[in-house]
Protein backbone atom coordinates (compact mmCIF):
# COMPACT_ATOMS: atom_id res chain seq x y z
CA UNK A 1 0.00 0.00 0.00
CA UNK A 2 2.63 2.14 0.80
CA UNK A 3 4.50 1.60 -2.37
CA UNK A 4 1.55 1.87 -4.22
CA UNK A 5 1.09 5.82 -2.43
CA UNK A 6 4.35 6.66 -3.15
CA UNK A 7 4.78 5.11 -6.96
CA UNK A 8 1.72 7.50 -7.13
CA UNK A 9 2.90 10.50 -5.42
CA UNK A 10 6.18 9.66 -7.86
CA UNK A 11 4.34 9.85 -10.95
CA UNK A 12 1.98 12.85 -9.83
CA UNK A 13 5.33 15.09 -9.70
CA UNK A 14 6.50 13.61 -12.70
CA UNK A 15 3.27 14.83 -14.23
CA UNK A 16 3.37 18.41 -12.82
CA UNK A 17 6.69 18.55 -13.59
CA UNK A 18 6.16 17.86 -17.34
CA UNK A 19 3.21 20.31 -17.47
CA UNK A 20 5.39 22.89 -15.96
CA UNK A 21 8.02 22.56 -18.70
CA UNK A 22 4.88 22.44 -21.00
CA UNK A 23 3.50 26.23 -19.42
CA UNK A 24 6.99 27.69 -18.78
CA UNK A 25 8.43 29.77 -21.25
CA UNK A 26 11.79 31.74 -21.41
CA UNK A 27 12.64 34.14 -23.73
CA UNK A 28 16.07 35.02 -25.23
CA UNK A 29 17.80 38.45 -24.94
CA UNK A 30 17.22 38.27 -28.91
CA UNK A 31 13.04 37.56 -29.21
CA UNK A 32 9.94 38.21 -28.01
CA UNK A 33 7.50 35.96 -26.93
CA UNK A 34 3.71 36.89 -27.86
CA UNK A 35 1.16 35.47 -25.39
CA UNK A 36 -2.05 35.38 -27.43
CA UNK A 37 -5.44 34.55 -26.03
CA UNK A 38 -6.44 37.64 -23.69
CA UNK A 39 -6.53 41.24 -23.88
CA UNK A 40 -4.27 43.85 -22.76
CA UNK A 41 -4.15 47.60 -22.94
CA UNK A 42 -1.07 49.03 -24.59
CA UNK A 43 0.56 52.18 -23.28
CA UNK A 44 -0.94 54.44 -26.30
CA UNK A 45 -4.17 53.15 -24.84
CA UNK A 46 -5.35 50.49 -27.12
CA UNK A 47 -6.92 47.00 -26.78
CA UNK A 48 -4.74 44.09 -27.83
CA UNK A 49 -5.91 40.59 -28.01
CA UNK A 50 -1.85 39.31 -26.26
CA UNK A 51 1.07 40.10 -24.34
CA UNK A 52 4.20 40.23 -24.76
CA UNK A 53 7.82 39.29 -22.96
CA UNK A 54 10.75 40.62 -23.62
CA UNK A 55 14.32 38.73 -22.21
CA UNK A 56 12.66 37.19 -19.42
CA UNK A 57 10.41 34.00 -18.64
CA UNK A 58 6.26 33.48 -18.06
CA UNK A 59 3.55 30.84 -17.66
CA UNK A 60 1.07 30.06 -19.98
CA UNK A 61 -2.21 29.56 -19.27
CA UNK A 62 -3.37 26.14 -20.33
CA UNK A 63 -6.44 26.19 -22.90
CA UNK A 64 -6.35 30.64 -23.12
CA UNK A 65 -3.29 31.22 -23.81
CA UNK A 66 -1.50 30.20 -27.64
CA UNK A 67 2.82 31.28 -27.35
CA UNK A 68 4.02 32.67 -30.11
CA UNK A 69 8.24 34.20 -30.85
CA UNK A 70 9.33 36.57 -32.81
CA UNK A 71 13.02 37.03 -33.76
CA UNK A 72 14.43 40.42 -32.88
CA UNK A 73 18.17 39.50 -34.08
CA UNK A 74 19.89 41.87 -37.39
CA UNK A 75 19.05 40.66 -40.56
CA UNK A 76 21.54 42.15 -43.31
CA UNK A 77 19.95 43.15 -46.95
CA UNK A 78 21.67 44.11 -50.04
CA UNK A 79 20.12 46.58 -51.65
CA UNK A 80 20.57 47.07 -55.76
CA UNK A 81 18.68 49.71 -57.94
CA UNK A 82 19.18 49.64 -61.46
CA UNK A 83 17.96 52.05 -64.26
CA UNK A 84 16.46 54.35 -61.45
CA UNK A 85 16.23 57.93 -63.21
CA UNK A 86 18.05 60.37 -61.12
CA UNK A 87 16.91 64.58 -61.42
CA UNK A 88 17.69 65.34 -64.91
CA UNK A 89 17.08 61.71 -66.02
CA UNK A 90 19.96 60.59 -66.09
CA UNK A 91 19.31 56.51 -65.76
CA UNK A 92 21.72 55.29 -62.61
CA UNK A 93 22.53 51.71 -61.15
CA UNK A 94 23.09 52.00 -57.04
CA UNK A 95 24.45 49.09 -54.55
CA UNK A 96 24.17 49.25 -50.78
CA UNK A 97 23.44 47.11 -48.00
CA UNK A 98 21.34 47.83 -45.21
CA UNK A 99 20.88 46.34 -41.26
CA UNK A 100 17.20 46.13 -40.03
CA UNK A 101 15.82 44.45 -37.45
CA UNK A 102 12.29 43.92 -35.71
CA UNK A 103 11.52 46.68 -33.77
CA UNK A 104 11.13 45.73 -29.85
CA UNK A 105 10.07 48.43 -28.32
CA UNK A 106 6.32 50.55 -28.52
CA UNK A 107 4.40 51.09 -31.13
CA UNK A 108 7.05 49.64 -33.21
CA UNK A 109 6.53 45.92 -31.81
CA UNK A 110 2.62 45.98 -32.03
CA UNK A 111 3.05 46.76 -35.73
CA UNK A 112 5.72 43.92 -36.38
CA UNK A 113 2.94 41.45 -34.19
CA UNK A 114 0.12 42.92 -36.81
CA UNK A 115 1.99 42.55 -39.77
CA UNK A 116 5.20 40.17 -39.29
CA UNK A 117 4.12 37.28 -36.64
CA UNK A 118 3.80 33.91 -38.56
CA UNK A 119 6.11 35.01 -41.66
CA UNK A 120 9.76 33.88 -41.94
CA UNK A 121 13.25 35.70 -41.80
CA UNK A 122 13.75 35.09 -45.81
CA UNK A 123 9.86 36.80 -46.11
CA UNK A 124 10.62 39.72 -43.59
CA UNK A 125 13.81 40.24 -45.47
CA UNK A 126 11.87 40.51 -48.69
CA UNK A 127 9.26 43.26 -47.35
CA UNK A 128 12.45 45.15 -46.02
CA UNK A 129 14.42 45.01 -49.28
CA UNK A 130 11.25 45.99 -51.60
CA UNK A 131 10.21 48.81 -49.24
CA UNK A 132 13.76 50.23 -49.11
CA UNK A 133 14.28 50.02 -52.76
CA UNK A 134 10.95 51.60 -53.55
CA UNK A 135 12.31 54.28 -50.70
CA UNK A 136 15.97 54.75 -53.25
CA UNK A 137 13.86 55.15 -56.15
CA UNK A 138 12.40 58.27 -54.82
CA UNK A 139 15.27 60.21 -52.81
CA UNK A 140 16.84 59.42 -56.15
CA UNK A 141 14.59 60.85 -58.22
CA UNK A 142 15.19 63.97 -55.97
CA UNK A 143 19.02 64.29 -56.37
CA UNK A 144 21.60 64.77 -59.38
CA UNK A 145 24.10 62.10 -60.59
CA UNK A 146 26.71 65.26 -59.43
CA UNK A 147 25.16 64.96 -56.11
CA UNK A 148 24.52 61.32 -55.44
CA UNK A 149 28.35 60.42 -56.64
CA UNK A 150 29.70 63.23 -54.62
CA UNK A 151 27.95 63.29 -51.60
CA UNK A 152 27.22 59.36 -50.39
CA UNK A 153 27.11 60.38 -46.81
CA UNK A 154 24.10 63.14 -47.09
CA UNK A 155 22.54 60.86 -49.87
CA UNK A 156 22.46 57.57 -47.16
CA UNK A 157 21.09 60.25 -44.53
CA UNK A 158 18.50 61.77 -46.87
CA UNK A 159 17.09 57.88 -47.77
CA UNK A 160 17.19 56.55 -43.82
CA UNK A 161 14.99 59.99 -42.98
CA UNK A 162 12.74 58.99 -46.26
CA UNK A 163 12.83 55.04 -45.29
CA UNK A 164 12.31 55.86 -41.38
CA UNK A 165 8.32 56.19 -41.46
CA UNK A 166 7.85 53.54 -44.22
CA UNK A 167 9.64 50.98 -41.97
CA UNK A 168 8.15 51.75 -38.77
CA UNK A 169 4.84 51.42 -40.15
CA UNK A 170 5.74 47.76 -40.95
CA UNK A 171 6.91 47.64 -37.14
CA UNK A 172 10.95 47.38 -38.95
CA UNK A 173 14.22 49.91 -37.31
CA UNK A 174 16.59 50.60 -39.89
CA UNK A 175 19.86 50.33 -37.72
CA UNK A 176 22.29 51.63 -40.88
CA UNK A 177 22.47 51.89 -44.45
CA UNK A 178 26.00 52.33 -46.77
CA UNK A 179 25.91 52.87 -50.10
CA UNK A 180 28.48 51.23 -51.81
CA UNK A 181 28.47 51.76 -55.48
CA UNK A 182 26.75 54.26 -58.19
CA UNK A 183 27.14 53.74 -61.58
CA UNK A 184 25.62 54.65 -65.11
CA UNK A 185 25.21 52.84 -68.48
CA UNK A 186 25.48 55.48 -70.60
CA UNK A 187 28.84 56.61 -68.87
CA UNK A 188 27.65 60.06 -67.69
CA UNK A 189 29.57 59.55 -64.49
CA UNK A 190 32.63 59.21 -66.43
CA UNK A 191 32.17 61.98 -68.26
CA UNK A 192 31.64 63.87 -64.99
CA UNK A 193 34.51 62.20 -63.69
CA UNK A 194 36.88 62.92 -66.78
CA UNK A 195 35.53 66.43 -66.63
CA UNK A 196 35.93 67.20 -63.31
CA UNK A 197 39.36 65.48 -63.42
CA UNK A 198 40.31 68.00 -65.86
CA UNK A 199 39.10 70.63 -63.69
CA UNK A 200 40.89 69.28 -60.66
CA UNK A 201 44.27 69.32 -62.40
CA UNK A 202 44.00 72.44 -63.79
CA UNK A 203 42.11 73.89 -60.81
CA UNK A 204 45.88 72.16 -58.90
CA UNK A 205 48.18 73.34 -61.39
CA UNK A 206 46.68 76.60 -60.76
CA UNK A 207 46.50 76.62 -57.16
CA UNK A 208 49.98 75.13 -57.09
CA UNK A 209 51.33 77.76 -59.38
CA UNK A 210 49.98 80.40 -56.99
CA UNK A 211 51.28 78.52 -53.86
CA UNK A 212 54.50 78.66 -55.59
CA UNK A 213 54.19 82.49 -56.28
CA UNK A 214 52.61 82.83 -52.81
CA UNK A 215 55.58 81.30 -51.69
CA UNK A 216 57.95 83.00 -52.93
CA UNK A 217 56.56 86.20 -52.19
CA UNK A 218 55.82 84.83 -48.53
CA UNK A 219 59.93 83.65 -48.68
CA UNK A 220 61.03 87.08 -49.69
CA UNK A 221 58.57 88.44 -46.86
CA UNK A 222 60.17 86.30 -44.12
CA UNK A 223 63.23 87.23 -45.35
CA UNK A 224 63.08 90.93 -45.50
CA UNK A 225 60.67 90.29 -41.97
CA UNK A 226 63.70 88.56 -40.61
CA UNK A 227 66.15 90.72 -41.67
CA UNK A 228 64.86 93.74 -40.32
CA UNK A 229 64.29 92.28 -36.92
CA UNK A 230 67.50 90.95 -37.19
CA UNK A 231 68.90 94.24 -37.88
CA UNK A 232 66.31 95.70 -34.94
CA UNK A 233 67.61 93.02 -32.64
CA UNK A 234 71.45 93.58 -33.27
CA UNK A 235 70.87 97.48 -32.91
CA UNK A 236 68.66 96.65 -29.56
CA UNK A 237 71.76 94.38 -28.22
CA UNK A 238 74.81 97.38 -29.02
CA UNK A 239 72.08 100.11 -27.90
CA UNK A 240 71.72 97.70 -24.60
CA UNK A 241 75.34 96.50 -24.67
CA UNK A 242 76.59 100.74 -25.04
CA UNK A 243 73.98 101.37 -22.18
CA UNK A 244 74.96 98.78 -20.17
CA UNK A 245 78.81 99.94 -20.42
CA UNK A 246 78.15 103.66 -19.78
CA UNK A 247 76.24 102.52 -16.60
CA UNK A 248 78.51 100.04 -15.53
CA UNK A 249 81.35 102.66 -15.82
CA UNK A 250 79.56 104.91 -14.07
CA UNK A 251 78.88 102.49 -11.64
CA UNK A 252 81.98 101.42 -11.29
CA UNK A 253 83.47 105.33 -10.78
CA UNK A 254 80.81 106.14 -8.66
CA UNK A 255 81.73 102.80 -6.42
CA UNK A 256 85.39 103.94 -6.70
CA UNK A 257 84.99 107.07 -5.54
CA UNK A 258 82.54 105.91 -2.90
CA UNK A 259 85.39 102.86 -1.81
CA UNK A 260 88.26 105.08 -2.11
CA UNK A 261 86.08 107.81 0.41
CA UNK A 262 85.47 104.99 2.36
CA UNK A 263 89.35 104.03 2.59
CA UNK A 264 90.38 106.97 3.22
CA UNK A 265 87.27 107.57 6.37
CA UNK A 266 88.14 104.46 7.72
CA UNK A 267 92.23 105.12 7.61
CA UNK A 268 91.75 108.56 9.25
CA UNK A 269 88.83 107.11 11.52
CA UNK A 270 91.17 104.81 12.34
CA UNK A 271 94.14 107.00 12.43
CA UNK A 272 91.97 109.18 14.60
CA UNK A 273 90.85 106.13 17.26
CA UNK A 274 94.52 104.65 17.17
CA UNK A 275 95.95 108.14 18.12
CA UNK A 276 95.17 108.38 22.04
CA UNK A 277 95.95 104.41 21.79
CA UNK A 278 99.28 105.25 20.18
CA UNK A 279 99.61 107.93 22.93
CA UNK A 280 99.08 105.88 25.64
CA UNK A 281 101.55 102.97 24.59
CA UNK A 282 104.19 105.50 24.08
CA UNK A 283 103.86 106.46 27.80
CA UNK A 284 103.68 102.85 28.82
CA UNK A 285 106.99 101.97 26.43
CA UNK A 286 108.56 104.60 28.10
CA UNK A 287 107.27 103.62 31.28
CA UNK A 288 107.92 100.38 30.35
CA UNK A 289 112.07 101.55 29.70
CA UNK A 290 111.90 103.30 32.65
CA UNK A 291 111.43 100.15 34.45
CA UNK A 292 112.94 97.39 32.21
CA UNK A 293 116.22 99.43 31.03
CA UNK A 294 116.89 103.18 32.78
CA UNK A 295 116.19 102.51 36.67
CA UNK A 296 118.13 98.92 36.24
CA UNK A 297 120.97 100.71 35.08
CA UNK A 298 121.19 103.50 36.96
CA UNK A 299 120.91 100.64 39.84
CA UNK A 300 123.83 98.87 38.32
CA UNK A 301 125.50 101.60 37.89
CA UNK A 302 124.98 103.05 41.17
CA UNK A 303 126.37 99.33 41.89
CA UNK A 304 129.05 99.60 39.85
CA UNK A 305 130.42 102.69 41.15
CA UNK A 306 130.32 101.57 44.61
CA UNK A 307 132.11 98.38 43.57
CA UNK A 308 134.15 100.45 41.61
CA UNK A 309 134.78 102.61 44.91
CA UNK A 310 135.24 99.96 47.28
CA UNK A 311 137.87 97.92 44.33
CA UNK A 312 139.77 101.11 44.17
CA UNK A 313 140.01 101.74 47.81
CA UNK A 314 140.99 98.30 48.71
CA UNK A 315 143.81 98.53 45.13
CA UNK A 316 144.70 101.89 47.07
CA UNK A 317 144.91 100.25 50.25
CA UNK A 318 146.82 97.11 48.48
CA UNK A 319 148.82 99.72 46.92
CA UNK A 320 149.76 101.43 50.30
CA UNK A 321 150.26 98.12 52.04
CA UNK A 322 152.94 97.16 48.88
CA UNK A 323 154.31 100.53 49.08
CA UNK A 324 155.06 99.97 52.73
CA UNK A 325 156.43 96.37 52.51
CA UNK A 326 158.69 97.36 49.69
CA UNK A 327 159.38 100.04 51.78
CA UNK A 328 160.05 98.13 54.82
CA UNK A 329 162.18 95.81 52.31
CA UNK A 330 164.07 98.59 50.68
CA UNK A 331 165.28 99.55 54.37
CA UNK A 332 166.17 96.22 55.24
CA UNK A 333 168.22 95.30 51.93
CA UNK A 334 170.02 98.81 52.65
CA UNK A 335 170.59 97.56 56.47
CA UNK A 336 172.22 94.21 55.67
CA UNK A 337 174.13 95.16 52.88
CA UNK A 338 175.12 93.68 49.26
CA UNK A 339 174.65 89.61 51.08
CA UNK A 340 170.92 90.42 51.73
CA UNK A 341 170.28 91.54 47.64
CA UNK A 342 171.98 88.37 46.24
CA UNK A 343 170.10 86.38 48.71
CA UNK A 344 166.76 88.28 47.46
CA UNK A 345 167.78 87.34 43.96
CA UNK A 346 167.89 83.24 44.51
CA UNK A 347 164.88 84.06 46.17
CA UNK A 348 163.06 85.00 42.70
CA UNK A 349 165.14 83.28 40.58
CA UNK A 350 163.51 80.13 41.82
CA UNK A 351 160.32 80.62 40.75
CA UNK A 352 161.45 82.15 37.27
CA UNK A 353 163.51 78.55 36.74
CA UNK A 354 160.12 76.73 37.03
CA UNK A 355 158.51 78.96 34.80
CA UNK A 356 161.35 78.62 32.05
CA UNK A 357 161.48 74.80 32.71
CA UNK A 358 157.66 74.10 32.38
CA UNK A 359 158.20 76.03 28.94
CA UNK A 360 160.41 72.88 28.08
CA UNK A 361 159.08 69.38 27.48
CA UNK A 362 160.87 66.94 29.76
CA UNK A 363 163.63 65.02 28.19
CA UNK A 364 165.30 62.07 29.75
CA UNK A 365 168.87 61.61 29.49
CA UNK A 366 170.77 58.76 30.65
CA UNK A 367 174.13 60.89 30.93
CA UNK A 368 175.94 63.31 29.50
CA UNK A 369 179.26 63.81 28.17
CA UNK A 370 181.91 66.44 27.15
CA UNK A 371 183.53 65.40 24.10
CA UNK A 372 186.77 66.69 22.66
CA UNK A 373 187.42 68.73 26.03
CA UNK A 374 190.23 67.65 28.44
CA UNK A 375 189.95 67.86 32.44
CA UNK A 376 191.93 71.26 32.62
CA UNK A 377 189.48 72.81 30.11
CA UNK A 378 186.13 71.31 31.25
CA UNK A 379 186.94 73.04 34.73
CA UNK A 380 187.60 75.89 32.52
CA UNK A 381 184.60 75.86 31.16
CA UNK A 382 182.80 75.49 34.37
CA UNK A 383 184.73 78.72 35.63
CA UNK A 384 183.55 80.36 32.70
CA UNK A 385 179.69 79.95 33.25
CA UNK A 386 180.01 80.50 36.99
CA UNK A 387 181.71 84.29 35.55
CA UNK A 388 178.82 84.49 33.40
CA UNK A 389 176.13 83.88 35.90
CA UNK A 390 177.53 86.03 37.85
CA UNK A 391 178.00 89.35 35.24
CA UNK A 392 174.25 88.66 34.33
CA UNK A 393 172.79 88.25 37.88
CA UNK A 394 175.19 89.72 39.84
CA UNK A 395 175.64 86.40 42.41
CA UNK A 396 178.70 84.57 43.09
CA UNK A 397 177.16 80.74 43.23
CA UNK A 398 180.84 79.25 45.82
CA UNK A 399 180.32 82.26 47.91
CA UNK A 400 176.77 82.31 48.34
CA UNK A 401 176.34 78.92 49.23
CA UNK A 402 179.05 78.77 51.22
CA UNK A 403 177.58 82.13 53.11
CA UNK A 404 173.93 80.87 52.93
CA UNK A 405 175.26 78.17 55.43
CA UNK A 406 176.62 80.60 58.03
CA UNK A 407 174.36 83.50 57.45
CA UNK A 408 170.51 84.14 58.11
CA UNK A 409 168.73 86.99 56.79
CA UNK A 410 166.34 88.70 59.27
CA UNK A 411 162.83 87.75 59.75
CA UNK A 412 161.66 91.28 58.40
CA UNK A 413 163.76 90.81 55.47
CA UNK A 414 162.42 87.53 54.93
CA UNK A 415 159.21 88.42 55.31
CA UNK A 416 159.47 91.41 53.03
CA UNK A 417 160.94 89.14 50.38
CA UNK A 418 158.39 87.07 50.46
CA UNK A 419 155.72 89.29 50.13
């Protein structure tokens, strides 16, 4: 039983479902669906026996309701008028091509649904091409082979304004339109063309023998232009360039004058503030030599003459004290006679020796002898320096040793010659 409810249930879904797909229509970006059956009111205010869906999806109701699509997509169509009499009858052949399409939008689709729904793409094509040749024929018949060759782009505008209400009667939108060739068979064009070719060339020839002239006159303008404000610029730079000197050496003597002024201020402002300064150092050099050099010397030589003083009193005093001892030794010499001088003599002869000897570098000598002189004449000889010793110093060596032994001097004397 329960399969039974369910197998049933199954095939009940199954059922709806496959009515659903039956009911449920969507409609392509590129159609329109037309739901005829019941009225509707269209926005101009008429009564219409459907309605209509554009890119979206609806229901139809079962038994009322009759779907319907209508293809909104760009059909292309070649357009070719031959022996169409232009103005001035002049017999013409014209090519073009032209994109229409089903109008989707209102009035435009409620025409196409009157007029279109039910016929084919190949039979819509047809209406289009016949309506839009029919449309040619005419704005021909309104233009000039001159025109219609010359002017393709107003021609093409002229015949989609002439075409427009013709089309959207028959619920159409003509999207563009090119027109692609115009010819003739009598060869009018070519005339026209040879003609104005003519024209053109000499019309060029002309225009480029004025260009040339033009040119040249325009050269020898810029050139006499240039010159002159060449010869305006170079006068503007030494007129500048003469200014410029003058007022730089005027300037410049103004700024020497004012500098040397200035130098010359500034040296005696200077000269000026440095004066009392210069003053005042003066007295502190001299001050300064008064201190450092003239009261030092007149110290030292204050010094010096008291040194001075005292040196010469005690070389006076030294003097006197010599004078007295020599003195005192000139008595006593006087008071023990011609024994007391010699004796004097050795006295200072003794020290004059050493002198002489330490004149003398020391020899050594092993001995000495007298050759070629015989006993009697070596005493001789010795006689004969003891004479000479005693002419030159007065002193008889035998004697005075021999009285040295057995006389003293005095103590004064003695003391006398020693001092």
């Amino acid at each position: 039983m329960f399969f039974a409810v369910g197998l049933t249930g199954a095939a009940g879904l199954w059922a709806f479902v496959v009515l659903l797909r039956q009911l449920y229509y969507i409609c392509q970006p590129s159609e329109v669906l037309i739901f005829a059956g019941l009225g509707k009111t269209t926005g101009d205010g008429r009564k219409v026996g459907y309605r209509t869906v554009r890119g979206g999806s609806a229901l139809r109701i079962p038994v009322l309701e009759e779907v319907m699509r209508l293809d909104l997509s760009n059909m292309i169509i070649e357009l070719r008028v031959e022996n169409a009499y232009s103005k001035g009858g002049i017999p013409l052949n014209v090519a073009g091509v032209a994109n229409i399409k089903i109008s989707g939008d209102e009035p435009g689709i409620h025409n196409a649904i009157e007029r279109l729904i039910g016929k084919s793409q190949d039979d819509i094509r047809h209406i289009a091409k016949e309506t839009l040749e029919g449309n040619l024929r005419g704005v021909m018949a309104s233009l000039t082979p001159e025109q219609l060759n010359e002017d393709k782009i107003t021609f093409a505008r002229t015949l989609l304004e002439e075409a427009e209400d013709d089309l959207q009667k028959l619920g159409l939108v003509l999207d563009t339109l090119q027109i692609q060739n115009i010819s003739d068979d009598v060869r009018y064009l070519d005339s026209i063309g040879r003609k104005q070719l003519v024209e053109l060339k000499r019309d060029s020839r002309i225009a480029e023998a004025e260009a040339t002239s033009q040119s040249a006159v325009k050269q020898a303008e810029n050139a006499r232009i240039t010159s002159l404000r060449r010869l305006d610029k170079e006068l503007a730079v030494a007129t500048a360039n003469a200014q410029k000197r003058i007022k730089d050496a005027l300037t410049r003597r103004d700024a020497l004058i004012a500098e040397v002024d200035a130098q010359v201020g500034a040296e005696l402002a200077r000269a000026e503030a440095e004066l009392p300064v210069q003053e005042e150092r003066i007295k502190q050099v001299m001050q300064q030599l008064e201190a450092d050099v003239i009261a030092p010397a007149e110290s030292e030589c204050e010094t010096m003459m008291a040194d001075a003083k005292g040196a010469a009193a005690s070389i006076i005093e030294q003097g006197r004290s010599q004078a007295e001892g020599l003195q005192e030794l000139v008595t006593s010499l006087k008071r023990s006679g011609s024994d007391a001088k010699r004796l004097f003599l050795l006295q200072k002869l003794e020290p004059l020796l050493t002198m002489l000897s330490d004149t003398v570098q020391p020899i050594e000598v092993e001995e000495v002898s007298l050759i070629g002189e015989r006993d009697g004449q070596m005493n001789l000889s010795i006689a004969t320096l003891l004479r000479q010793l005693q002419d030159s110093t007065g002193l008889r060596l035998p004697s005075t040793t021999d009285q040295g032994s057995t006389h003293q001097p005095s103590a004064s004397g003695s003391d006398a010659a020693s001092n």
